[in-house]
Protein backbone atom coordinates (compact mmCIF):
# COMPACT_ATOMS: atom_id res chain seq x y z
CA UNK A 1 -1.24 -17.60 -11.35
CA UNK A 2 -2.29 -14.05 -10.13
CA UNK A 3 -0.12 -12.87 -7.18
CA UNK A 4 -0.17 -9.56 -5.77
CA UNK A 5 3.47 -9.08 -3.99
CA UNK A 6 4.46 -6.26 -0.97
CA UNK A 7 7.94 -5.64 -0.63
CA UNK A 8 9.84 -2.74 1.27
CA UNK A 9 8.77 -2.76 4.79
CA UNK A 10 10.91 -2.74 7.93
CA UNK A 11 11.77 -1.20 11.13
CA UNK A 12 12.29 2.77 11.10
CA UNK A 13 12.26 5.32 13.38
CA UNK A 14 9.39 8.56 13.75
CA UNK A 15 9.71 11.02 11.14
CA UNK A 16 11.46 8.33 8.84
CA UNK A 17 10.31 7.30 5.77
CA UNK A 18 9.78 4.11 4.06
CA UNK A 19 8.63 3.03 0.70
CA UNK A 20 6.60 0.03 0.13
CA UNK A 21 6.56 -1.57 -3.56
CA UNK A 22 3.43 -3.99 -4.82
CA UNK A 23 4.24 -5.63 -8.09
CA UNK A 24 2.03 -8.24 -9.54
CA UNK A 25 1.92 -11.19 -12.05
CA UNK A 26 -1.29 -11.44 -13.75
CA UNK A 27 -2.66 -7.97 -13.51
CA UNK A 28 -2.43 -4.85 -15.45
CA UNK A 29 -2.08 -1.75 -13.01
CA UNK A 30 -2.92 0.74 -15.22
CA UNK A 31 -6.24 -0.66 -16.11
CA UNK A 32 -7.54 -0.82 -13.06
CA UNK A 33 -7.80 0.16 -9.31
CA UNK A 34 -5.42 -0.45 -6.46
CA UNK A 35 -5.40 0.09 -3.01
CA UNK A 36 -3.47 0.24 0.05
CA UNK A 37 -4.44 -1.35 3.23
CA UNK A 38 -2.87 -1.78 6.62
CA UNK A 39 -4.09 -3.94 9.82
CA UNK A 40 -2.21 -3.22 13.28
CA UNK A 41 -2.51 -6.40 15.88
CA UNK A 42 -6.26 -5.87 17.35
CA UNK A 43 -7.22 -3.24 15.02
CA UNK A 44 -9.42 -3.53 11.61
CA UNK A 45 -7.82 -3.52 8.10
CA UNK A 46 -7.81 -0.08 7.12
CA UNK A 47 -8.40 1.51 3.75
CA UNK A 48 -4.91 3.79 3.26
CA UNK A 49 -4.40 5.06 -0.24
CA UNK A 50 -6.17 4.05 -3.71
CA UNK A 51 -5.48 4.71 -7.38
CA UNK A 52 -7.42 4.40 -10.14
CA UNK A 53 -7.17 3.47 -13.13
CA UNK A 54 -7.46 7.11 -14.41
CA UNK A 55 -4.70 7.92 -11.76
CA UNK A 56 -7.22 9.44 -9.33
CA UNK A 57 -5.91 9.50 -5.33
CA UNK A 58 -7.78 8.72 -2.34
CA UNK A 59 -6.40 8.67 1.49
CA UNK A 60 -7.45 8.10 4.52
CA UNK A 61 -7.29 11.46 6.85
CA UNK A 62 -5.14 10.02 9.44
CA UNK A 63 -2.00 9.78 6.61
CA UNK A 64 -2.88 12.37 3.89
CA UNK A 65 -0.05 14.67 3.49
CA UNK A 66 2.53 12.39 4.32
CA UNK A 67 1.60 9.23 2.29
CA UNK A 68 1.52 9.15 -1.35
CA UNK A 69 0.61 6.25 -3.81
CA UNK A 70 2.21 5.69 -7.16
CA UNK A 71 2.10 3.86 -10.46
CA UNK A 72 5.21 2.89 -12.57
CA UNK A 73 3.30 1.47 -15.69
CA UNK A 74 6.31 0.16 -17.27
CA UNK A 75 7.45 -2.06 -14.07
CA UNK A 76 3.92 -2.89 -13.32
CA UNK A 77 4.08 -1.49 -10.00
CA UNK A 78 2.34 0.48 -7.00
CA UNK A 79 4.04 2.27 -4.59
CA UNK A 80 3.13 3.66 -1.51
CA UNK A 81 5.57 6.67 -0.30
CA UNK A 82 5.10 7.09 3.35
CA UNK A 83 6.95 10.00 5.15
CA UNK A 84 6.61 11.25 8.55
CA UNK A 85 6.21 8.35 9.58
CA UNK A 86 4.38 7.70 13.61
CA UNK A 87 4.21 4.88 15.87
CA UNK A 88 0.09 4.62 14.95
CA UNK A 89 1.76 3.97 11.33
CA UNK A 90 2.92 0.46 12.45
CA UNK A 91 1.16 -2.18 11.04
CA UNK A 92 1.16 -4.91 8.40
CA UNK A 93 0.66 -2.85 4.61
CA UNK A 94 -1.51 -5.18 2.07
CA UNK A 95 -1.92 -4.23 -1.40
CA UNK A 96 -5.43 -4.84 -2.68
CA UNK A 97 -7.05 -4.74 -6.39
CA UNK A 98 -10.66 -6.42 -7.50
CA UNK A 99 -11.24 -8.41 -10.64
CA UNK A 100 -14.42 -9.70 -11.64
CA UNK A 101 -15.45 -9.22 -8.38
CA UNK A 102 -13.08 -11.63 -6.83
CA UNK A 103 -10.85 -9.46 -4.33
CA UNK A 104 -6.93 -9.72 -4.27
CA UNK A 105 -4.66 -9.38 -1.62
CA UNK A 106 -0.70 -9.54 -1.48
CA UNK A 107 0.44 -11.41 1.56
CA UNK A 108 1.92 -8.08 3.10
CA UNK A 109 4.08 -6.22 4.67
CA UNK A 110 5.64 -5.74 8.07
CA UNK A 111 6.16 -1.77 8.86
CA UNK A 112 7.53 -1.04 12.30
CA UNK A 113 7.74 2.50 13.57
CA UNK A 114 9.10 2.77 16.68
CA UNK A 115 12.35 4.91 19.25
């Protein structure tokens, strides 16, 4: 079975940082493309962060220069370093990736920024 799993969210406070781990049976990584995504309550899902499979990064302007997504080929896993982290940050973090045009999604997440 192909799973797509989010680990390493919680409650912090602003300017904090957090890493968030998405490891996966069933997929290769390195072979393909892999996103971040987060939804707040009310709000769209968000593109954050992608990688490719050539280990090109994308990010959306509202985190770019404090987030930073990651590939450990050997563990088979994505990571998405977040730093500075701000209230607006809070949301649920899904990890995404697209196979024969079938999309993926872990079950995500829960990051909490808050005083």
């Amino acid at each position: 079975q192909v799973q797509l799993v989010e680990s390493g969210g919680g409650l912090v406070q602003p300017g904090e940082s957090l890493r968030l781990s998405c490891a996966s049976t069933g997929f290769i990584f390195r072979i393909r493309t892999v996103d971040w995504y987060r939804q707040a309550p009310g709000n769209q899902r968000e593109l954050v962060a992608t990688l490719t499979s050539s280990s090109l990064t994308r990010y959306a302007d509202s985190v770019k220069g404090r987030f930073t997504i990651s590939r450990d080929d050997a563990k088979n896993t994505v990571y998405l370093e977040m730093n500075r982290l701000k209230p607006e940050d809070s949301a649920v973090y899904f990890c995404h990736t697209v196979r024969q045009g079938l999309d993926y999604w872990g079950q995500g997440t829960q990051v909490t920024v808050s005083s």
